[in-house]
PDB file of N, CA and C in Angstrom:
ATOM      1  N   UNK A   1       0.822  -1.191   0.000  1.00  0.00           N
ATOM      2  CA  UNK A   1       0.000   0.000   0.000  1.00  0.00           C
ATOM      3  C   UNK A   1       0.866   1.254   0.000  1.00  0.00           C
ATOM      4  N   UNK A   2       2.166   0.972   1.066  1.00  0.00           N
ATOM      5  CA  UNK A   2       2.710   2.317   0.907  1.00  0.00           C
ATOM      6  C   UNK A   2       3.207   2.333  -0.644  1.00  0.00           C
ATOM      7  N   UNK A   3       4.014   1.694  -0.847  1.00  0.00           N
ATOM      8  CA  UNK A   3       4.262   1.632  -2.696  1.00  0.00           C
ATOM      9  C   UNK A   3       3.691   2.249  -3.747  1.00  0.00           C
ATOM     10  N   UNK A   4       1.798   1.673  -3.387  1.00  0.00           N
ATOM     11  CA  UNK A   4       0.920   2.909  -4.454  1.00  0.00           C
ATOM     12  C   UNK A   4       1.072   4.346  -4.269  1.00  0.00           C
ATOM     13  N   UNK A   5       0.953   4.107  -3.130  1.00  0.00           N
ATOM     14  CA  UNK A   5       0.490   5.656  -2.316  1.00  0.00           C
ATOM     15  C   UNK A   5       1.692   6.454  -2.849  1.00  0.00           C
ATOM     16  N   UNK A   6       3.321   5.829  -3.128  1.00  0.00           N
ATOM     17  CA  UNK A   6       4.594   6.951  -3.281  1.00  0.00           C
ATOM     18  C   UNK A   6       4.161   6.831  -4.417  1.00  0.00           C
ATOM     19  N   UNK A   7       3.910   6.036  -5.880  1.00  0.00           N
ATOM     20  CA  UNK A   7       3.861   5.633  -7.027  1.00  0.00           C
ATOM     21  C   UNK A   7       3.215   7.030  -7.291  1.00  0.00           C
ATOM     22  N   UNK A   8       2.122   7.375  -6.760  1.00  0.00           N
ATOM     23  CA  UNK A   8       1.001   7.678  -7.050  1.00  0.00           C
ATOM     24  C   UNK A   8       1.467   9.347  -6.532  1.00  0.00           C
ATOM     25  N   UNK A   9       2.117   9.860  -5.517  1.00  0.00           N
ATOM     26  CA  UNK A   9       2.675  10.754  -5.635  1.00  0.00           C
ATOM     27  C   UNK A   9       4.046  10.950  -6.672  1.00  0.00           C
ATOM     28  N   UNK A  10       4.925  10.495  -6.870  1.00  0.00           N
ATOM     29  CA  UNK A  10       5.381  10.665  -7.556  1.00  0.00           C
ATOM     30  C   UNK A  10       5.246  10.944  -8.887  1.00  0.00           C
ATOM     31  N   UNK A  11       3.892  10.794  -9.600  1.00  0.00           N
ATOM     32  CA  UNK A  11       3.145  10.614 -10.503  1.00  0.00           C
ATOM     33  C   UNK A  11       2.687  12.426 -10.838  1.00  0.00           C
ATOM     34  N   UNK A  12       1.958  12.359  -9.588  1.00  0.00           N
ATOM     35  CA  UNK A  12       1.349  13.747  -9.469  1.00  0.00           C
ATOM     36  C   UNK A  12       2.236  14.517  -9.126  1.00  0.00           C
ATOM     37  N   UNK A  13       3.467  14.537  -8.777  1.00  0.00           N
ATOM     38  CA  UNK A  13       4.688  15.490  -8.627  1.00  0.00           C
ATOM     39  C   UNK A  13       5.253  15.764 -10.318  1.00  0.00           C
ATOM     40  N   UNK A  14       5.527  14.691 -10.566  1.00  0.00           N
ATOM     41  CA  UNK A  14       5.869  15.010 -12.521  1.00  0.00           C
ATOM     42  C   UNK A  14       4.401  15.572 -13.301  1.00  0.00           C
ATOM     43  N   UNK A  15       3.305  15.235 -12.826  1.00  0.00           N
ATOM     44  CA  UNK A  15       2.629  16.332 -13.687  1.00  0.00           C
ATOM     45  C   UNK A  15       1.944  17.656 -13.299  1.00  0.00           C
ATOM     46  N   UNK A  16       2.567  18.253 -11.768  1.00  0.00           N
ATOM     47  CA  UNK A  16       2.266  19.382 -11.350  1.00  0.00           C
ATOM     48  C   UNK A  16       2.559  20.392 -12.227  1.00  0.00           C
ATOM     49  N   UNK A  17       3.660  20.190 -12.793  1.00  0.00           N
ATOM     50  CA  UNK A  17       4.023  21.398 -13.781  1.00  0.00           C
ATOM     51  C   UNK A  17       3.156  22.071 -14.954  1.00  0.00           C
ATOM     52  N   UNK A  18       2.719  20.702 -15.428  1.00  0.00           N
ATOM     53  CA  UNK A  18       1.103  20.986 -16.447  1.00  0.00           C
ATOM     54  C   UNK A  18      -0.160  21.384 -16.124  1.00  0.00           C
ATOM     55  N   UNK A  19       0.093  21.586 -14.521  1.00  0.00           N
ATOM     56  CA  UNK A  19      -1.287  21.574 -13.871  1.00  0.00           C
ATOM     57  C   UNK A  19      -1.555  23.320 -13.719  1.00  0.00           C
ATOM     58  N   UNK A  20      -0.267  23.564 -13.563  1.00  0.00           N
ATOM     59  CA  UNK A  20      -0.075  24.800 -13.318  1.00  0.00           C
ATOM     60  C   UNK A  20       0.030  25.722 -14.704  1.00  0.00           C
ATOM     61  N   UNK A  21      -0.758  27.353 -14.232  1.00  0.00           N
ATOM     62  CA  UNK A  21      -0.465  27.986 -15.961  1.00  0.00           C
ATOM     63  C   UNK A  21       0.652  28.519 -15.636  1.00  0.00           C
ATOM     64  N   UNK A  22       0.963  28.311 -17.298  1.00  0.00           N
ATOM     65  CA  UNK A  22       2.417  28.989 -17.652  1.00  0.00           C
ATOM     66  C   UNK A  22       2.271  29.481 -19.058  1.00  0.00           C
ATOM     67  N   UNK A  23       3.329  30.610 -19.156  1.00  0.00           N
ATOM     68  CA  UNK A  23       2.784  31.429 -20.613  1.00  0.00           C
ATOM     69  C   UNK A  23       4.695  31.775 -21.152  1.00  0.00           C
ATOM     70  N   UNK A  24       4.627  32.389 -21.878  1.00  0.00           N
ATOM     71  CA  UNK A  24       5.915  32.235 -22.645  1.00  0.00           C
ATOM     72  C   UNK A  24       5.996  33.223 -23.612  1.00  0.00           C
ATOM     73  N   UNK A  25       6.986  34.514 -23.817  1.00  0.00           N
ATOM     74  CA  UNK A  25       7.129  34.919 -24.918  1.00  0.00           C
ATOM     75  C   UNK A  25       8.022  35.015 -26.226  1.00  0.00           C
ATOM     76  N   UNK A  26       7.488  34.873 -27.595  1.00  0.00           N
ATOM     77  CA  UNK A  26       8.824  34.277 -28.434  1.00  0.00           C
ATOM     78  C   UNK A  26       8.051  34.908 -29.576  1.00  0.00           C
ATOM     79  N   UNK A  27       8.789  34.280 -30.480  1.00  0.00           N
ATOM     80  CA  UNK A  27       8.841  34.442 -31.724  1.00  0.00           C
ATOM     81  C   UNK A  27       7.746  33.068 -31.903  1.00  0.00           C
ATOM     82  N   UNK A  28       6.861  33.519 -32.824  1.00  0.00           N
ATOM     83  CA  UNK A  28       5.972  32.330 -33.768  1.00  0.00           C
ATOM     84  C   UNK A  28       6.341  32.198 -35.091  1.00  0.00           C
ATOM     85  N   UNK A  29       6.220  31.251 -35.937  1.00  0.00           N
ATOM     86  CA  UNK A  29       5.964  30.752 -37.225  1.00  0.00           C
ATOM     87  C   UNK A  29       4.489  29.865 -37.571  1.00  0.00           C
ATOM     88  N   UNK A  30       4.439  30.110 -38.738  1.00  0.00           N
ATOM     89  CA  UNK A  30       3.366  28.477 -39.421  1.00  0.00           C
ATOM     90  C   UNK A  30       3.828  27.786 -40.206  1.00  0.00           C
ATOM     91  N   UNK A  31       2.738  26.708 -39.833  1.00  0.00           N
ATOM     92  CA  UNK A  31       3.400  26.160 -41.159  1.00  0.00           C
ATOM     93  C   UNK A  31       2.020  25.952 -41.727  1.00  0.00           C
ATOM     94  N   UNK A  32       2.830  25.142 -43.089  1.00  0.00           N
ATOM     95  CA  UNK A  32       1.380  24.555 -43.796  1.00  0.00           C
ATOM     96  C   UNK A  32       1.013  23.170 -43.998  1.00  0.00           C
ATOM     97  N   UNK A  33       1.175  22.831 -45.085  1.00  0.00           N
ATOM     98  CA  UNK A  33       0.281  21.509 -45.366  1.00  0.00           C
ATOM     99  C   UNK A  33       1.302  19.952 -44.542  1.00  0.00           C
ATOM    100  N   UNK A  34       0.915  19.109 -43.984  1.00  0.00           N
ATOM    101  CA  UNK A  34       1.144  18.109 -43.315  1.00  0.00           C
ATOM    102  C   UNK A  34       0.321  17.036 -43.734  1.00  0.00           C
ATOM    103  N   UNK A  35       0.109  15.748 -43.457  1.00  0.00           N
ATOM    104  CA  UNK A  35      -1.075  14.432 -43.289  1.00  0.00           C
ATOM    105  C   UNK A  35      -1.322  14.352 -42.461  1.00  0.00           C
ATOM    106  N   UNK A  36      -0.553  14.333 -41.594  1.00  0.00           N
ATOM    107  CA  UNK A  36      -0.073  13.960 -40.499  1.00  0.00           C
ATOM    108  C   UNK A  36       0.347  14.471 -39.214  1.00  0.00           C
ATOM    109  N   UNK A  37      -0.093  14.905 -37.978  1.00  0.00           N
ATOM    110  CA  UNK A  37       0.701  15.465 -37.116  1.00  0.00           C
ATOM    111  C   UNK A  37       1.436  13.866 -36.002  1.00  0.00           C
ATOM    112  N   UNK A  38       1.903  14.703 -35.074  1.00  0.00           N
ATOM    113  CA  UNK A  38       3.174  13.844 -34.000  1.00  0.00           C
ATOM    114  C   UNK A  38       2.140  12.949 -33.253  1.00  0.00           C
ATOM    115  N   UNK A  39       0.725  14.011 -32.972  1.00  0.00           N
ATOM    116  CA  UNK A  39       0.081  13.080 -31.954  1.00  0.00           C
ATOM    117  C   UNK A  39      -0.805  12.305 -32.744  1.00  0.00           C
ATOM    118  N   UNK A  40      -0.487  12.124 -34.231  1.00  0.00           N
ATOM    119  CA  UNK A  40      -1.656  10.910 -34.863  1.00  0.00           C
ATOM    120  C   UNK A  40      -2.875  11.647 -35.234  1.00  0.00           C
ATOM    121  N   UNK A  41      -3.132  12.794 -35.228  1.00  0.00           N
ATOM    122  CA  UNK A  41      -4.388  13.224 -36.020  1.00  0.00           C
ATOM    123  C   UNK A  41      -4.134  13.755 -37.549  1.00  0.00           C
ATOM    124  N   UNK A  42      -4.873  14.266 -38.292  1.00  0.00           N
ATOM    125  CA  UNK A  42      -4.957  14.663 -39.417  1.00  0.00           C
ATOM    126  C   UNK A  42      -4.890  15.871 -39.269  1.00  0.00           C
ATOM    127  N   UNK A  43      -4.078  16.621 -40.099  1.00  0.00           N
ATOM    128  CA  UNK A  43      -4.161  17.831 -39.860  1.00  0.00           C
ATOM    129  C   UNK A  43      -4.772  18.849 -40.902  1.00  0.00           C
ATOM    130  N   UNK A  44      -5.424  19.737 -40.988  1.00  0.00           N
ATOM    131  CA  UNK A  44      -5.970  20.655 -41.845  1.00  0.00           C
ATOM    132  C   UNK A  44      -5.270  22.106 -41.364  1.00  0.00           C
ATOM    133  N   UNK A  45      -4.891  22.686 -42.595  1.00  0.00           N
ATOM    134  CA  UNK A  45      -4.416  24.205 -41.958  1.00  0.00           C
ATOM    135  C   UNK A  45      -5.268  24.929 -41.435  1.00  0.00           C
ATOM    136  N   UNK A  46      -6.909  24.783 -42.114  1.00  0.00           N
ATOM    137  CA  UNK A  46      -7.186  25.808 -41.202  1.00  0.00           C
ATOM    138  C   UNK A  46      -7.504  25.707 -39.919  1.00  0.00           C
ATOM    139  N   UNK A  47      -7.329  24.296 -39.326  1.00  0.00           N
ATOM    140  CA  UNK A  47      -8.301  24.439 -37.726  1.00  0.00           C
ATOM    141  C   UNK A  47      -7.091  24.996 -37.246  1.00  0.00           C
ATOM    142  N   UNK A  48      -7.247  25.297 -35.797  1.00  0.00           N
ATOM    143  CA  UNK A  48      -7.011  26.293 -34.369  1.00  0.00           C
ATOM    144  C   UNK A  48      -6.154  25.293 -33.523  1.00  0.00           C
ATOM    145  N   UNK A  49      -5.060  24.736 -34.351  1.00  0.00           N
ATOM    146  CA  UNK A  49      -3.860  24.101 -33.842  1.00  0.00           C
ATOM    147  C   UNK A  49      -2.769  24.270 -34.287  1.00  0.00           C
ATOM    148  N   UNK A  50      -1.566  23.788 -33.001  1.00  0.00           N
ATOM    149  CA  UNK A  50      -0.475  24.063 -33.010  1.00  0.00           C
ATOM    150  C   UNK A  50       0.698  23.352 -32.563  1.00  0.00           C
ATOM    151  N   UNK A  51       2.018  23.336 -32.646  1.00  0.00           N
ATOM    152  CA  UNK A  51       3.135  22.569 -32.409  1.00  0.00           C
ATOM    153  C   UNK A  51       4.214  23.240 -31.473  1.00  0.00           C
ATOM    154  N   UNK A  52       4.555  22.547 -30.416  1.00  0.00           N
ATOM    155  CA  UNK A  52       4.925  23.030 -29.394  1.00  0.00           C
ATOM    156  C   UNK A  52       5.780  22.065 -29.052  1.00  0.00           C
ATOM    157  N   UNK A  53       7.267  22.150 -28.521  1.00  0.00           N
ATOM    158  CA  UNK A  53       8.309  20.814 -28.332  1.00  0.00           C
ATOM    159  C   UNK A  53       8.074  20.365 -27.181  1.00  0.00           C
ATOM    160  N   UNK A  54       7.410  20.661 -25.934  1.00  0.00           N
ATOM    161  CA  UNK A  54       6.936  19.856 -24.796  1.00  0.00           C
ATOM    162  C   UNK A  54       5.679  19.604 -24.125  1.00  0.00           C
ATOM    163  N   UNK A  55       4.778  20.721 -24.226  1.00  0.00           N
ATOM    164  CA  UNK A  55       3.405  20.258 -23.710  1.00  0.00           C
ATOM    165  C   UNK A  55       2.690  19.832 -24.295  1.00  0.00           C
ATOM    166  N   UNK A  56       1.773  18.550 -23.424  1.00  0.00           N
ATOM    167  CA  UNK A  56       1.530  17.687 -23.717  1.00  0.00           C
ATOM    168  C   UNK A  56       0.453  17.834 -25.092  1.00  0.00           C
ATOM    169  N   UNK A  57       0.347  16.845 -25.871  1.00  0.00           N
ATOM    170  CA  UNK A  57      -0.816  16.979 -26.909  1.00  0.00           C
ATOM    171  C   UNK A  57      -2.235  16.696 -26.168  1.00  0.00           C
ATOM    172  N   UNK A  58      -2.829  18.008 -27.161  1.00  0.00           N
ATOM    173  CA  UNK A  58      -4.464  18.442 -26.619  1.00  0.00           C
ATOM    174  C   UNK A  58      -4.142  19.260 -25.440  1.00  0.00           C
ATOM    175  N   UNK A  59      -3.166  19.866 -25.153  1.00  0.00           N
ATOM    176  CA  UNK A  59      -2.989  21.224 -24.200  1.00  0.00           C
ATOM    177  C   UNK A  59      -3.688  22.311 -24.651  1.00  0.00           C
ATOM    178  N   UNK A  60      -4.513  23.438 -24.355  1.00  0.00           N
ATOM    179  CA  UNK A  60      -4.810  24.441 -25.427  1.00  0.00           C
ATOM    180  C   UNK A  60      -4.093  25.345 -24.408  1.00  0.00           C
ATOM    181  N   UNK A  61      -3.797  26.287 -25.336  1.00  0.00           N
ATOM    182  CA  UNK A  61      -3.299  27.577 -25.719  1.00  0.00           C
ATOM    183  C   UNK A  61      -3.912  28.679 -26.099  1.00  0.00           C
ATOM    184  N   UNK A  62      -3.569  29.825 -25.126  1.00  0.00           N
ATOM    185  CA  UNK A  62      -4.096  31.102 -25.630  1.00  0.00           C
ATOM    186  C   UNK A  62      -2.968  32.006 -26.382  1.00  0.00           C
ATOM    187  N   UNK A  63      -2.982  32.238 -27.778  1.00  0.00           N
ATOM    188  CA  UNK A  63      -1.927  32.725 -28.081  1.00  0.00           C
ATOM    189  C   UNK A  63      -2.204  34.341 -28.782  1.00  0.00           C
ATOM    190  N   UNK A  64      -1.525  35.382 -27.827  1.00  0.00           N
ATOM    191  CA  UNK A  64      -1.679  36.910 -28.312  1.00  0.00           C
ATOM    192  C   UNK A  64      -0.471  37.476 -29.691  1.00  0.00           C
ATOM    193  N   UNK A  65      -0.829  37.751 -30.320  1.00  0.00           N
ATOM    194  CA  UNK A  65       0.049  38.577 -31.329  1.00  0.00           C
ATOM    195  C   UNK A  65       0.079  39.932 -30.344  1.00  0.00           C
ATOM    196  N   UNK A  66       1.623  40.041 -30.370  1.00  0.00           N
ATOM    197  CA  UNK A  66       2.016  41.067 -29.018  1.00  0.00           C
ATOM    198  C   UNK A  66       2.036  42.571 -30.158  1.00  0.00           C
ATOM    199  N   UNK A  67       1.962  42.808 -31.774  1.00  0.00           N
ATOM    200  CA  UNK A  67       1.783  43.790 -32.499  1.00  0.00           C
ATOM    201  C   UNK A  67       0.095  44.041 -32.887  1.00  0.00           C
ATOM    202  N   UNK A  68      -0.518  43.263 -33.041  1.00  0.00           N
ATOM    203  CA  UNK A  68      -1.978  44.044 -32.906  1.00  0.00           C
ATOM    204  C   UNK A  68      -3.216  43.568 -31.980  1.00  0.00           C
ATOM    205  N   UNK A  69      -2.570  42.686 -31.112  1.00  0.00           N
ATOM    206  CA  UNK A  69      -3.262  42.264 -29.928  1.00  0.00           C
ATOM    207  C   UNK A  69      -4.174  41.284 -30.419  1.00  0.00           C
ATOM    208  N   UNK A  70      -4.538  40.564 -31.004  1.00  0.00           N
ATOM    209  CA  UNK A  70      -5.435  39.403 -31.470  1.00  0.00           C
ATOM    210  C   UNK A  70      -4.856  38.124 -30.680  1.00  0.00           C
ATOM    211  N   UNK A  71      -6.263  37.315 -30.588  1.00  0.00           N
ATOM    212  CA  UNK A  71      -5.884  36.162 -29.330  1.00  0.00           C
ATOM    213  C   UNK A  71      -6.794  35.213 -30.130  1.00  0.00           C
ATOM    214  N   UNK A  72      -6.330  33.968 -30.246  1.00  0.00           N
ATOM    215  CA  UNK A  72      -6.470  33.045 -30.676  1.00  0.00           C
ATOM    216  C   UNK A  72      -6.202  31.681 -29.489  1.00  0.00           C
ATOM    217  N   UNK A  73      -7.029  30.834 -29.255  1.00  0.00           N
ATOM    218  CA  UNK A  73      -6.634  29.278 -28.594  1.00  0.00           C
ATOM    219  C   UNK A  73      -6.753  28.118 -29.594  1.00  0.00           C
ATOM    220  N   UNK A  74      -5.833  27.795 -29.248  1.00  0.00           N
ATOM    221  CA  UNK A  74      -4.893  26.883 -30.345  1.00  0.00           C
ATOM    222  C   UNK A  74      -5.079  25.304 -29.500  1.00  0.00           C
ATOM    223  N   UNK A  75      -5.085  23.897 -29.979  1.00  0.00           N
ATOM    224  CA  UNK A  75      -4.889  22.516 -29.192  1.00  0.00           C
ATOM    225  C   UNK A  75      -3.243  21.919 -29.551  1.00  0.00           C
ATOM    226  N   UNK A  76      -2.302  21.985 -28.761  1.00  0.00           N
ATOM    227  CA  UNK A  76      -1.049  21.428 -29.285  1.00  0.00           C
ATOM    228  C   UNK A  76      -1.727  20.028 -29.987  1.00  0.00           C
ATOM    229  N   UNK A  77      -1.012  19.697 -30.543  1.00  0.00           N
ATOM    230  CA  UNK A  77      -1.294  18.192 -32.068  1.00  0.00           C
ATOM    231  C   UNK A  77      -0.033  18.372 -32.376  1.00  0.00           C
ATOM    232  N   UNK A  78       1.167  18.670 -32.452  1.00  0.00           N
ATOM    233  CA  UNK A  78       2.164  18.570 -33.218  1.00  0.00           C
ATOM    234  C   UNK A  78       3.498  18.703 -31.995  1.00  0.00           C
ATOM    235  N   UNK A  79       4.321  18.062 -32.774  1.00  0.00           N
ATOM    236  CA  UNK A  79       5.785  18.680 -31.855  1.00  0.00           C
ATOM    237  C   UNK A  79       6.546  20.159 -33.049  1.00  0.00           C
ATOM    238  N   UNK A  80       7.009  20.312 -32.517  1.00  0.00           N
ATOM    239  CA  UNK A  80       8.002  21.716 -32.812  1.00  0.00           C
ATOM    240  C   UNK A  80       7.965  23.202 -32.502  1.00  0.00           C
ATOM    241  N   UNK A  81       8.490  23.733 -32.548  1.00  0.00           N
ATOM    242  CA  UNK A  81       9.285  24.377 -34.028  1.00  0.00           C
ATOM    243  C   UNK A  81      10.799  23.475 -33.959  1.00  0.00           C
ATOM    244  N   UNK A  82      11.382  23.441 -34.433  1.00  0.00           N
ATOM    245  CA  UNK A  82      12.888  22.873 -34.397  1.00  0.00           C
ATOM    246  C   UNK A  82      13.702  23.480 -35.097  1.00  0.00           C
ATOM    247  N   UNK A  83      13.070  25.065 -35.401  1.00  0.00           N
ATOM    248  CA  UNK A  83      14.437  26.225 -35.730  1.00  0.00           C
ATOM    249  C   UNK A  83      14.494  27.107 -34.359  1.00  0.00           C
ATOM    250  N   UNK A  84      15.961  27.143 -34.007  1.00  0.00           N
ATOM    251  CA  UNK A  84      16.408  27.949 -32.784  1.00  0.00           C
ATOM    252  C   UNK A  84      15.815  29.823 -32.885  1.00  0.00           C
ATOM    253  N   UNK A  85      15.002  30.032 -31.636  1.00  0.00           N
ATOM    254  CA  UNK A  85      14.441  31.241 -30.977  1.00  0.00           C
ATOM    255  C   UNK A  85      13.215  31.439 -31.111  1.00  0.00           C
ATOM    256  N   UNK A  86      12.814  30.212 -31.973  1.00  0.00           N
ATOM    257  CA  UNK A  86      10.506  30.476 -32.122  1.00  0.00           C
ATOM    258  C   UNK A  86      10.193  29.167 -31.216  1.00  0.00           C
ATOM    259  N   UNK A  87       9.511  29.476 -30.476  1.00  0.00           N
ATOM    260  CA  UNK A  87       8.857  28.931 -29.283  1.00  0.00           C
ATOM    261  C   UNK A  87       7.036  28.300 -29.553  1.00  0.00           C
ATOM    262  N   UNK A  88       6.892  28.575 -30.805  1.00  0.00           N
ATOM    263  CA  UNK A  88       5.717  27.696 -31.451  1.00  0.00           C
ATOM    264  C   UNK A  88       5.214  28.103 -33.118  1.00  0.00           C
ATOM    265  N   UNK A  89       4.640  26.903 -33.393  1.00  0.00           N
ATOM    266  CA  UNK A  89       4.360  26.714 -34.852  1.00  0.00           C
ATOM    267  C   UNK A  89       2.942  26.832 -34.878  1.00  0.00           C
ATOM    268  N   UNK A  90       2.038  27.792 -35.751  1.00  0.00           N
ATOM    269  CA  UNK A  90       0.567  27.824 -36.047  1.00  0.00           C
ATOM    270  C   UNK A  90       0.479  27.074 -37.258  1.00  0.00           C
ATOM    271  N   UNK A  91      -1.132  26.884 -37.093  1.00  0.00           N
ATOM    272  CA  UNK A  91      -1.129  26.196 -38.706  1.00  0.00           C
ATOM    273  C   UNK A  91      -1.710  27.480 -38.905  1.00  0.00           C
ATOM    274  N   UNK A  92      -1.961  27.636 -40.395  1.00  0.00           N
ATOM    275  CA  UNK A  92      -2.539  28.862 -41.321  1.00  0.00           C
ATOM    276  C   UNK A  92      -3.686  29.458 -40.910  1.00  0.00           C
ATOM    277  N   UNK A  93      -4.309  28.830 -40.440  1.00  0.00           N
ATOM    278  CA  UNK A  93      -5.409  29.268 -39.886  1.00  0.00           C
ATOM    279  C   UNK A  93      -5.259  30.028 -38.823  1.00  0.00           C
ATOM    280  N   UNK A  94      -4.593  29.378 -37.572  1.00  0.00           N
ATOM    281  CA  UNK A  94      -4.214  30.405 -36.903  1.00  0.00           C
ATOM    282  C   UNK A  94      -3.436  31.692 -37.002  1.00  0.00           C
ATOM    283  N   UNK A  95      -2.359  31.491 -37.586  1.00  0.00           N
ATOM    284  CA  UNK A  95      -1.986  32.844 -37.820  1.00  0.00           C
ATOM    285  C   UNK A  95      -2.487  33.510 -38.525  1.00  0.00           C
ATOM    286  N   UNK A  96      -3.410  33.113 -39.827  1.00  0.00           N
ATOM    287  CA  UNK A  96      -4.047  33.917 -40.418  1.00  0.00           C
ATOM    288  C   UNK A  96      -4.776  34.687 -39.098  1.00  0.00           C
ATOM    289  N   UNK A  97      -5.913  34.115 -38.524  1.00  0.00           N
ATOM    290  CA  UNK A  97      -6.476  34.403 -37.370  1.00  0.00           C
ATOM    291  C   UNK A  97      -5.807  35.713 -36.907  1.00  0.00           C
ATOM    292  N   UNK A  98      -4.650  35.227 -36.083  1.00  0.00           N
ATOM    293  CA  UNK A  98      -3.785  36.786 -35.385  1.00  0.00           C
ATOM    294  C   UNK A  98      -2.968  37.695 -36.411  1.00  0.00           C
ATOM    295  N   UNK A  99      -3.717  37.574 -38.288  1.00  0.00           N
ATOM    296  CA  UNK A  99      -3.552  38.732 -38.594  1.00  0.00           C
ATOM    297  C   UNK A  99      -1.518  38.545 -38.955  1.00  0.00           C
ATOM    298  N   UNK A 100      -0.987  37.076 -38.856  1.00  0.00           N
ATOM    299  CA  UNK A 100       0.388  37.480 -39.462  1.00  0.00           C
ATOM    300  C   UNK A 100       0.800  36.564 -40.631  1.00  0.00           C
ATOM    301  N   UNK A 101       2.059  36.476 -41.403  1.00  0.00           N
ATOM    302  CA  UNK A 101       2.396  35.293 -41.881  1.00  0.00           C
ATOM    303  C   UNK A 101       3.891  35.199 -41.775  1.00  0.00           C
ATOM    304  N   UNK A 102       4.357  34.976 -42.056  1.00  0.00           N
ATOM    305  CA  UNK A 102       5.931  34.215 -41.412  1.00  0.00           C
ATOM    306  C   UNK A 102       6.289  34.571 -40.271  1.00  0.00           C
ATOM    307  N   UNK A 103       6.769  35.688 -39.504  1.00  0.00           N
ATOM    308  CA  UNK A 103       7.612  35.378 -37.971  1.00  0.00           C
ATOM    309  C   UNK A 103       6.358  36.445 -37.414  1.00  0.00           C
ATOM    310  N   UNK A 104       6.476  36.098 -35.982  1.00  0.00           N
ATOM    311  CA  UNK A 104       5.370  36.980 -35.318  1.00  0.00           C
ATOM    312  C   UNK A 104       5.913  36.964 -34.180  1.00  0.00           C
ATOM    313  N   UNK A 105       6.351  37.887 -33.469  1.00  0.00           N
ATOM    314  CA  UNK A 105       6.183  38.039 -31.501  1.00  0.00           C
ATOM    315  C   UNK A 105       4.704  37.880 -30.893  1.00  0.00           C
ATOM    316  N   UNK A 106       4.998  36.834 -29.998  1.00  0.00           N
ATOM    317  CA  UNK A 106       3.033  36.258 -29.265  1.00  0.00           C
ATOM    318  C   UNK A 106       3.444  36.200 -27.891  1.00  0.00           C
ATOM    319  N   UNK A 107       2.398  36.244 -27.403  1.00  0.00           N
ATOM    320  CA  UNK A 107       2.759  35.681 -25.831  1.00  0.00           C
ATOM    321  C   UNK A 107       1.279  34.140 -25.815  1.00  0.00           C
ATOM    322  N   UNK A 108       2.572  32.910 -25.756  1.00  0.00           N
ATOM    323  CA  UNK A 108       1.553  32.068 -25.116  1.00  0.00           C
ATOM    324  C   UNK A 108       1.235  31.241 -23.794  1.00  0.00           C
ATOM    325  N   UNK A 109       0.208  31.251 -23.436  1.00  0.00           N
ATOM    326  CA  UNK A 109      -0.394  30.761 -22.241  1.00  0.00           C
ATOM    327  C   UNK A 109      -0.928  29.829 -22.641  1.00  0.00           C
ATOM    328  N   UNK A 110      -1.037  28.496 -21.017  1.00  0.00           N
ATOM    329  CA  UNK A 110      -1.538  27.259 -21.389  1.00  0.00           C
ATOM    330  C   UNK A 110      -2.632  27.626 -20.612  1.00  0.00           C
ATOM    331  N   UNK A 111      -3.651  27.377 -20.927  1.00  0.00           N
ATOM    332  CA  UNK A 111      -4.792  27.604 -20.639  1.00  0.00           C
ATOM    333  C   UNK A 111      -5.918  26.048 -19.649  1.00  0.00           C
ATOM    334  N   UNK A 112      -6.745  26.746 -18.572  1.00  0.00           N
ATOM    335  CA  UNK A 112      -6.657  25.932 -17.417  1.00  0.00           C
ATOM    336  C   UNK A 112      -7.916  25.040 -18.188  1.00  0.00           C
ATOM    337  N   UNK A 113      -8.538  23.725 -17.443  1.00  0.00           N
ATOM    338  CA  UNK A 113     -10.012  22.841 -18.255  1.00  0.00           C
ATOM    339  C   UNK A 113     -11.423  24.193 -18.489  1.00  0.00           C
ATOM    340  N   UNK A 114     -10.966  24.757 -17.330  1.00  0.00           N
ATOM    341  CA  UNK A 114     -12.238  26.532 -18.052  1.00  0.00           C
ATOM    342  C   UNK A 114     -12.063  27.512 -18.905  1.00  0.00           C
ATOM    343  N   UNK A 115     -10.727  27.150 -19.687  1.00  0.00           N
ATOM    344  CA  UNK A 115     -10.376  27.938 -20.413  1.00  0.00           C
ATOM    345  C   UNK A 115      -9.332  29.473 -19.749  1.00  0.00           C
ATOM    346  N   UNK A 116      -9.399  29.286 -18.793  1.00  0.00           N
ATOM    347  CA  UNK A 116      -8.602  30.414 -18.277  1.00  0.00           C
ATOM    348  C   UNK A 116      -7.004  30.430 -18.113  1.00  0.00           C
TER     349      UNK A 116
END
C-alpha cells in the first residue's frame, strides 16, 4: 500500500508542472500543409492548432500577437518548431487568425479545463 500511495505521488509530482499555468514569450511561425501530425491526427491548416516541443498533446493555448493584440486558442497536435528562438508553430489558420504570416512576436499561455 505504501508503494501505491509513493507511485502515485510521484506521478502527481511530474505532472504538477502541467497543472499549473504557464505562458511564454517568443517568436511564432506556421506552417502549412502536413497528413499527419506527432500526436496521430490529421491535420488541416485551417483548424485552431499548433506545435509546441513539450506540452503535452491536446494542451490548449491562448496565443496573443504582441503587435496588434489578437488572441487566438490553439490545441497542441504537433511537436516543434525545431528552428532555434521560435517557441511555437501555427497552422494557417491560426496565424491567419492573429492577422500574421511568417515570424510573429506572441505571448503564449496554457490555458486551465475553463479555459482560463
Amino acid at each position: 500500500m505504501q508503494a501505491l500511495f509513493a507511485a502515485m505521488i510521484a506521478v502527481a509530482a511530474a505532472l504538477l508542472p502541467w497543472a499549473t499555468a504557464r505562458a511564454q514569450t517568443g517568436v511564432a511561425s506556421h506552417y502549412s500543409d502536413l497528413s499527419m501530425t506527432a500526436s496521430g491526427s490529421s491535420y488541416s491548416s485551417r483548424a485552431m492548432v499548433a506545435a509546441h516541443r513539450t506540452l503535452p498533446f491536446g494542451t490548449k493555448l491562448r496565443v496573443k500577437n504582441l503587435r496588434n493584440g489578437r488572441s487566438v486558442v490553439v490545441t497542441v497536435v504537433d511537436r516543434g518548431p525545431f528552428i532555434k528562438g521560435r517557441i511555437i508553430d501555427l497552422s494557417n489558420g491560426a496565424a491567419s487568425a492573429l492577422g500574421f504570416s511568417g515570424l510573429q512576436r506572441v505571448h503564449v499561455a496554457v490555458l486551465d479545463k475553463s479555459g482560463n
